[in-house]
C-alpha atoms as a PDB file:
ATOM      1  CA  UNK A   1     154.890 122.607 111.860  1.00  0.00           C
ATOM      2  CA  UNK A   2     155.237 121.561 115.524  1.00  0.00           C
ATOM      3  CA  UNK A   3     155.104 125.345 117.114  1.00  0.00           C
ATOM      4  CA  UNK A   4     155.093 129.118 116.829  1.00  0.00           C
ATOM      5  CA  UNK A   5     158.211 129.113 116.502  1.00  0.00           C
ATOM      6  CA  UNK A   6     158.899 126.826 113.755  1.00  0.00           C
ATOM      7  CA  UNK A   7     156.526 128.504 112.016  1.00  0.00           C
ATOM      8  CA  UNK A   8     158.081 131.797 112.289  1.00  0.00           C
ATOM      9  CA  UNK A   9     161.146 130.596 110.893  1.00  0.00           C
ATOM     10  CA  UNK A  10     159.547 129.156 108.064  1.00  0.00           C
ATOM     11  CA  UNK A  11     157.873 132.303 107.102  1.00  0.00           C
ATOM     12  CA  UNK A  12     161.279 134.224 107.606  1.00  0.00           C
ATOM     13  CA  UNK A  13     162.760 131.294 105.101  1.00  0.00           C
ATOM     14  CA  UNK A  14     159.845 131.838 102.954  1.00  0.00           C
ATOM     15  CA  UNK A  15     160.154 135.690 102.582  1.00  0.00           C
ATOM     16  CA  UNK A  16     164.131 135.127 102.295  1.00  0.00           C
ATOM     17  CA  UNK A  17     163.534 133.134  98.890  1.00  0.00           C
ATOM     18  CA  UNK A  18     163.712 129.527 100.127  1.00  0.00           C
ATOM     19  CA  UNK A  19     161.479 126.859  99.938  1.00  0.00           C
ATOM     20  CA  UNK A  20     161.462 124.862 103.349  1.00  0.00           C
ATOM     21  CA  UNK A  21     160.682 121.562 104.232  1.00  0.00           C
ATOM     22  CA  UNK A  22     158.950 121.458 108.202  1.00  0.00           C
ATOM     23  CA  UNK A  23     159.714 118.489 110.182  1.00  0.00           C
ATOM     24  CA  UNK A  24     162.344 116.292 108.589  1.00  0.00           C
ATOM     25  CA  UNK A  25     162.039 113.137 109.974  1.00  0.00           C
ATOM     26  CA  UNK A  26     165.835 111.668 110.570  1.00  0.00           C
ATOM     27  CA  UNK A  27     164.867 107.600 111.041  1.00  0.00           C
ATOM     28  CA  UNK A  28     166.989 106.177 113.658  1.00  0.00           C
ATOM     29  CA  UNK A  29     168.158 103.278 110.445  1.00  0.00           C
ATOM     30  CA  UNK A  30     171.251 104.482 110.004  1.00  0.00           C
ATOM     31  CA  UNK A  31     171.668 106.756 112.956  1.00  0.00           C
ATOM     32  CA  UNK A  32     174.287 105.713 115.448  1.00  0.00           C
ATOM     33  CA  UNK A  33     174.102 105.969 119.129  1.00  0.00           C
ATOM     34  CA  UNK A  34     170.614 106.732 118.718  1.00  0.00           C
ATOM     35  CA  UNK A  35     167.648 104.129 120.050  1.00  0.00           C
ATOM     36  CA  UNK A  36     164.662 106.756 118.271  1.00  0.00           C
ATOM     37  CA  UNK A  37     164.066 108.721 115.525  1.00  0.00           C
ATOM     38  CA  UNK A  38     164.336 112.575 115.604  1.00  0.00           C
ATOM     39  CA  UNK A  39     163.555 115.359 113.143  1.00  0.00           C
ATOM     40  CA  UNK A  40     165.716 118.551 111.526  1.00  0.00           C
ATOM     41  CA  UNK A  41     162.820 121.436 112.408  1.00  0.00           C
ATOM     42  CA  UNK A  42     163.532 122.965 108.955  1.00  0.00           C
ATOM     43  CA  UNK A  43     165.761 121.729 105.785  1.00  0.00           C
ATOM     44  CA  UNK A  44     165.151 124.355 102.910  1.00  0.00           C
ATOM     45  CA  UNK A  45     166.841 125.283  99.584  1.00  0.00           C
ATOM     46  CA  UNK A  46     167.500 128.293  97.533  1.00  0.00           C
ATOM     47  CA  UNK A  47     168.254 128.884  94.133  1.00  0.00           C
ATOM     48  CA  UNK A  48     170.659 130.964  93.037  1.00  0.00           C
ATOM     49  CA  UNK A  49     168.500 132.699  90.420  1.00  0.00           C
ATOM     50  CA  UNK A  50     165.412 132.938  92.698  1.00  0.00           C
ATOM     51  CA  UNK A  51     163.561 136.622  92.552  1.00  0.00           C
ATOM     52  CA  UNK A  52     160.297 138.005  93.933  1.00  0.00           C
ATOM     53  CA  UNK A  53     158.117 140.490  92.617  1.00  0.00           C
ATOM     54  CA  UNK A  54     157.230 141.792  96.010  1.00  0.00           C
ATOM     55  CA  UNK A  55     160.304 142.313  97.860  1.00  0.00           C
ATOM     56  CA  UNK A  56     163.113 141.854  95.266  1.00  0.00           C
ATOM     57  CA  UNK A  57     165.999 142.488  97.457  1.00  0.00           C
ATOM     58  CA  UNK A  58     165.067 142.992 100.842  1.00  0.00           C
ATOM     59  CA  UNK A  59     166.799 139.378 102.035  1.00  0.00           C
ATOM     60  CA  UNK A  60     168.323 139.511 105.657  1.00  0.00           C
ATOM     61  CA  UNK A  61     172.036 140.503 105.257  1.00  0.00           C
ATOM     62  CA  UNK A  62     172.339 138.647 109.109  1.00  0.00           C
ATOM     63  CA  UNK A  63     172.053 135.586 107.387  1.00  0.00           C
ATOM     64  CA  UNK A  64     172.919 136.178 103.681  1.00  0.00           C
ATOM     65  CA  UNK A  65     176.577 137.681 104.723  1.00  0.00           C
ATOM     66  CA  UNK A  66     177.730 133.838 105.275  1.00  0.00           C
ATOM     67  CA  UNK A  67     176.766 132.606 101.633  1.00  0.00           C
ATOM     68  CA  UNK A  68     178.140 133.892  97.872  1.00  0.00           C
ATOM     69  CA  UNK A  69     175.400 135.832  96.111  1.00  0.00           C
ATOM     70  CA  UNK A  70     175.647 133.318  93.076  1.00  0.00           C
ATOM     71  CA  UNK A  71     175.494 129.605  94.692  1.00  0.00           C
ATOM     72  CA  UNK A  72     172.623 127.234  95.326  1.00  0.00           C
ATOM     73  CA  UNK A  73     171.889 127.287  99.197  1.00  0.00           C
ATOM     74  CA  UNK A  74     170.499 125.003 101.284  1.00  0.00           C
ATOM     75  CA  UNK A  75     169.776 125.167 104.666  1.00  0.00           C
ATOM     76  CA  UNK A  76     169.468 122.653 107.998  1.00  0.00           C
ATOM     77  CA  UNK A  77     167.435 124.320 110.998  1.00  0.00           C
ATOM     78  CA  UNK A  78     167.335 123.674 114.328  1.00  0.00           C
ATOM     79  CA  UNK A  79     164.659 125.997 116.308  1.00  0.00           C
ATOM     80  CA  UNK A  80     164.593 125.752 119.929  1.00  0.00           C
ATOM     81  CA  UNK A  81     162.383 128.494 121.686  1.00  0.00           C
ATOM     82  CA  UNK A  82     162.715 127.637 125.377  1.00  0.00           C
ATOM     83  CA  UNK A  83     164.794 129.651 128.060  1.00  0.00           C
ATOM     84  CA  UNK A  84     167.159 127.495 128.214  1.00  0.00           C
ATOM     85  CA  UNK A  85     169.230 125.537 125.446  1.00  0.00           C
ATOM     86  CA  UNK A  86     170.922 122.575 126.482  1.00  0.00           C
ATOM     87  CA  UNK A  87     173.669 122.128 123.739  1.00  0.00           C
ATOM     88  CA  UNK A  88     173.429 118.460 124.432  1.00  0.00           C
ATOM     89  CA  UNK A  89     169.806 118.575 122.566  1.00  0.00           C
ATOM     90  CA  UNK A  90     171.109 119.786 120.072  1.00  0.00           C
ATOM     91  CA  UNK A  91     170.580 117.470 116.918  1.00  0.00           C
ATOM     92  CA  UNK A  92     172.373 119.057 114.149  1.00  0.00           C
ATOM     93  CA  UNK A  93     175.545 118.930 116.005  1.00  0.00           C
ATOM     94  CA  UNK A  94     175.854 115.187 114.991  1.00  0.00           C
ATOM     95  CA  UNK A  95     178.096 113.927 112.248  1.00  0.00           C
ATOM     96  CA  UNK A  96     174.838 110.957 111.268  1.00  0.00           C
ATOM     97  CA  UNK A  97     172.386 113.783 111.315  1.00  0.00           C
ATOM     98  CA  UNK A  98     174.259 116.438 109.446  1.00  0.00           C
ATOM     99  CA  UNK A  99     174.849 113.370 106.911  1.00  0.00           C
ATOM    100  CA  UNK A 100     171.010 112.660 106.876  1.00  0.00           C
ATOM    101  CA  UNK A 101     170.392 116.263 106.277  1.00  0.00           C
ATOM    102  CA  UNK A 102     172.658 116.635 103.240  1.00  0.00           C
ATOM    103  CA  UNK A 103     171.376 113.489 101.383  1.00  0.00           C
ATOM    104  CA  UNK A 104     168.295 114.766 101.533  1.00  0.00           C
ATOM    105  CA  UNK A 105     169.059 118.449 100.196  1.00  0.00           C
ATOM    106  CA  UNK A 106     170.637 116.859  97.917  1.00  0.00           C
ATOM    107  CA  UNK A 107     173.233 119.131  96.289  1.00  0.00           C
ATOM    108  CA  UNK A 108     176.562 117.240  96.885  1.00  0.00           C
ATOM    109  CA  UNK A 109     177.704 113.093  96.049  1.00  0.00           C
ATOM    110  CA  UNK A 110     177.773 110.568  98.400  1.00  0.00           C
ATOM    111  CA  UNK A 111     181.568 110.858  98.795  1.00  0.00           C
ATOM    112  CA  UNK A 112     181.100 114.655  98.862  1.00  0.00           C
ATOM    113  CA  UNK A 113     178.425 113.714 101.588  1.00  0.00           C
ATOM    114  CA  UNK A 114     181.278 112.758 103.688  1.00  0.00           C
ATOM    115  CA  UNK A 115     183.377 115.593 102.904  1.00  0.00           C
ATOM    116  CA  UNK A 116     181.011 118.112 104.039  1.00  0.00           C
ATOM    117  CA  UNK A 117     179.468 116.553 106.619  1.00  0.00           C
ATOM    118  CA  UNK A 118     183.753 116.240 108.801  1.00  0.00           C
ATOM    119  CA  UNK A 119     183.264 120.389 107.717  1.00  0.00           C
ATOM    120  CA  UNK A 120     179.918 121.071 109.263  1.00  0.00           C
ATOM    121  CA  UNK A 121     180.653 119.300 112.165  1.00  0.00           C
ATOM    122  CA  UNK A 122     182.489 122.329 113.557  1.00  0.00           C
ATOM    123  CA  UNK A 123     181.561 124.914 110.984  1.00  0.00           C
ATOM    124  CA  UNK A 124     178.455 126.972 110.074  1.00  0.00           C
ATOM    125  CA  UNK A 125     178.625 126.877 106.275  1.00  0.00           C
ATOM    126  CA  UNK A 126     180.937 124.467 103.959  1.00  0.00           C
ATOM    127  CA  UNK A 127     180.970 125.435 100.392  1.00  0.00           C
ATOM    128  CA  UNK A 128     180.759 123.394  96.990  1.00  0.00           C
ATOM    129  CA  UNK A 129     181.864 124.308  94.025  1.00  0.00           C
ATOM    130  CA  UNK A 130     177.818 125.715  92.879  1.00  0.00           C
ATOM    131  CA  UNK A 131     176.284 124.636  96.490  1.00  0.00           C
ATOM    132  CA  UNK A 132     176.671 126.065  99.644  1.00  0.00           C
ATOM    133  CA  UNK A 133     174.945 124.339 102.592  1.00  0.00           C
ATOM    134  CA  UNK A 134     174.809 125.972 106.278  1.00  0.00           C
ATOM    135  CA  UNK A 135     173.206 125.355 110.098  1.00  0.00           C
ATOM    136  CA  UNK A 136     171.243 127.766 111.276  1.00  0.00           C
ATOM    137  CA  UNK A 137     170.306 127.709 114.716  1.00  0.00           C
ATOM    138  CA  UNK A 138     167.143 129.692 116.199  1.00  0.00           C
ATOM    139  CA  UNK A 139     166.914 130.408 119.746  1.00  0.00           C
ATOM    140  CA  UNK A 140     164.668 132.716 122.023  1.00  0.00           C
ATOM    141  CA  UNK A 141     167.506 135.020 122.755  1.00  0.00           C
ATOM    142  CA  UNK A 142     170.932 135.870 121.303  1.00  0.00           C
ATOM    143  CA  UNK A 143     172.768 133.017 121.485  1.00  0.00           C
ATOM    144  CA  UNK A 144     176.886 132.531 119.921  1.00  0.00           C
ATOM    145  CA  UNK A 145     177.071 128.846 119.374  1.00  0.00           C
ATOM    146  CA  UNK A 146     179.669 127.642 116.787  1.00  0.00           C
ATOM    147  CA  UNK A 147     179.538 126.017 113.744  1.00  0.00           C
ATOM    148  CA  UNK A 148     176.205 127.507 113.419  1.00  0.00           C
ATOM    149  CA  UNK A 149     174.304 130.847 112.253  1.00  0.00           C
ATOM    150  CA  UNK A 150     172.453 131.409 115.373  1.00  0.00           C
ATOM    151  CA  UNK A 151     169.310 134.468 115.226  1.00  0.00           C
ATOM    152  CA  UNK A 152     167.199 134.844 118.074  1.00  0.00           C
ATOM    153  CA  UNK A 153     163.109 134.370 117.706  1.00  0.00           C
ATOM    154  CA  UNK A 154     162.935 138.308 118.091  1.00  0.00           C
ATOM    155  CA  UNK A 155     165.126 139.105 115.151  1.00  0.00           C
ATOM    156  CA  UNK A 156     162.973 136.423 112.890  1.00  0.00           C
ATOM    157  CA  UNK A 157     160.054 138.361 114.279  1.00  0.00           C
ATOM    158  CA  UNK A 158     161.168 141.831 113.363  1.00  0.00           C
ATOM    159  CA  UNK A 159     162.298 140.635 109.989  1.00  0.00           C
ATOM    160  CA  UNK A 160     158.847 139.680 108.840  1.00  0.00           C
ATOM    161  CA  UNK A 161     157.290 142.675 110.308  1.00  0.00           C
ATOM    162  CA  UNK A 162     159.801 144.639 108.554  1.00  0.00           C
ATOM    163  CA  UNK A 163     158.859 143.392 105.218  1.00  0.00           C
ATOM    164  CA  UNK A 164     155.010 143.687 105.760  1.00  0.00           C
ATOM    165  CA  UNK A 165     155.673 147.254 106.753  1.00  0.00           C
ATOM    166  CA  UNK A 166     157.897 147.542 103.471  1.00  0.00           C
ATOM    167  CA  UNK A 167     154.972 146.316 101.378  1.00  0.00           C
ATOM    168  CA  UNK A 168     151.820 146.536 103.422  1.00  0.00           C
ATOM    169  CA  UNK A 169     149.566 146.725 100.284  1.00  0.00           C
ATOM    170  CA  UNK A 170     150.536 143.546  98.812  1.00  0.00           C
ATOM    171  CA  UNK A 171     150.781 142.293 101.994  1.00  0.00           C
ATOM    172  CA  UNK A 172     147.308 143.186 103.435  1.00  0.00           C
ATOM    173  CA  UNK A 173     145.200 142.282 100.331  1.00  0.00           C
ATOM    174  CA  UNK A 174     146.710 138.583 100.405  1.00  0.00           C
ATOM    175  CA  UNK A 175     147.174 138.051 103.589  1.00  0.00           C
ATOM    176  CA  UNK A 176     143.769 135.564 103.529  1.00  0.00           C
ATOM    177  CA  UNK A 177     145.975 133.593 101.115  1.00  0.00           C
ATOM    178  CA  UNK A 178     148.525 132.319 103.615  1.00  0.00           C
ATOM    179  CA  UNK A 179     148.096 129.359 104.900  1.00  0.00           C
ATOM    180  CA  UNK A 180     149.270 130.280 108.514  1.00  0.00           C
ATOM    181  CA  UNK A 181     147.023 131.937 110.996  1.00  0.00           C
ATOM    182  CA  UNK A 182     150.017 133.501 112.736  1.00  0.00           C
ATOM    183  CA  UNK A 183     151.167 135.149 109.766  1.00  0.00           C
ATOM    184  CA  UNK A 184     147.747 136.532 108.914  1.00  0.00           C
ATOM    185  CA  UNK A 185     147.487 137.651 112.227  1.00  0.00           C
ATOM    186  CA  UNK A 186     150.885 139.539 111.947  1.00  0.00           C
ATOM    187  CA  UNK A 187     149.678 140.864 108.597  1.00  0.00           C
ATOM    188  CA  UNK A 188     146.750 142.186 109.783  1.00  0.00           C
ATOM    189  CA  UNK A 189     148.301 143.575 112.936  1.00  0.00           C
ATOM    190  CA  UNK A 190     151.099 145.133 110.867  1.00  0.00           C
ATOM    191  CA  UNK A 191     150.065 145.204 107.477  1.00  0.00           C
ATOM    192  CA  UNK A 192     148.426 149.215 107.437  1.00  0.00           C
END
């Protein structure tokens, strides 16, 4: 991961059931309009039939409320943690990078590529038949941008405090098995 914040979100993603990609590089082959390569901060998937031991059903209704409970869901995230967010900068707003994002996840044809992609363009979530896919944007502050789930840094933060605090045992006696100092920092800080 590139930053702090990227690495929150993944965490969040983590403790939310999905298993996330960092850094998804989107080659500039195939790209229009576009003389470099970028990346998608976060591209992660769900299973339907996922469940955890430790915390079975503490998920974030903020970002569950804009999926079914029995799809496949797979996720595109853009994290930006400056004061400002120029909308501009804002990759996942493209109809060649949403495109590059979906191949990749993986869940829909290539002619259902196309379909979704003309939907996401303007919307945060377009539905399949077993898939879902949605854009999730993460910003330091509250932010309403459409076609996209936007949550601020703080309310990823306070999510995965929340859940330590839910189960600090578990929490505490593994937190030397995460591979993230920050997160064994907020386990530690948290965790009892």
């Amino acid at each position: 991961m590139k930053n702090f914040a990227e690495e929150l979100v993944y965490w969040y993603l983590r403790f939310n059931g999905f298993f996330p990609l960092t850094n998804f590089v989107l080659h500039r082959q195939g790209l229009s309009d576009s003389n470099q390569s970028a990346d998608a901060d976060l591209l992660a998937i769900r299973p339907k039939f996922v469940t955890e031991e430790v915390g079975r059903q503490h998920y974030d209704a903020a970002l569950f409320r804009h999926f079914n409970s029995n799809t496949n869901i797979g996720l595109m995230c853009e994290v930006k943690s400056g004061n400002r967010v120029s909308l501009e900068k804002i990759h996942l707003k493209r109809e060649d990078r949403i495109a590059y994002c979906l191949k990749r996840i993986g869940f829909f044809s290539e002619n259902k590529v196309r379909v979704h992609t003309e939907y996401l363009k303007s919307q945060c979530v377009s539905q399949g038949q077993f898939h879902e896919v949605g854009k999730v944007l993460v910003t330091k502050s509250e932010m309403n941008i459409p076609g996209f789930i936007c949550l601020s840094l703080d309310h990823i933060e306070a999510f995965i405090v929340e859940r330590i605090r839910l189960f600090p045992s578990e929490k505490e006696g593994a937190k030397l098995h995460f591979d993230s100092d920050m997160l064994q920092y907020i386990i530690w800080k948290h965790g009892i």
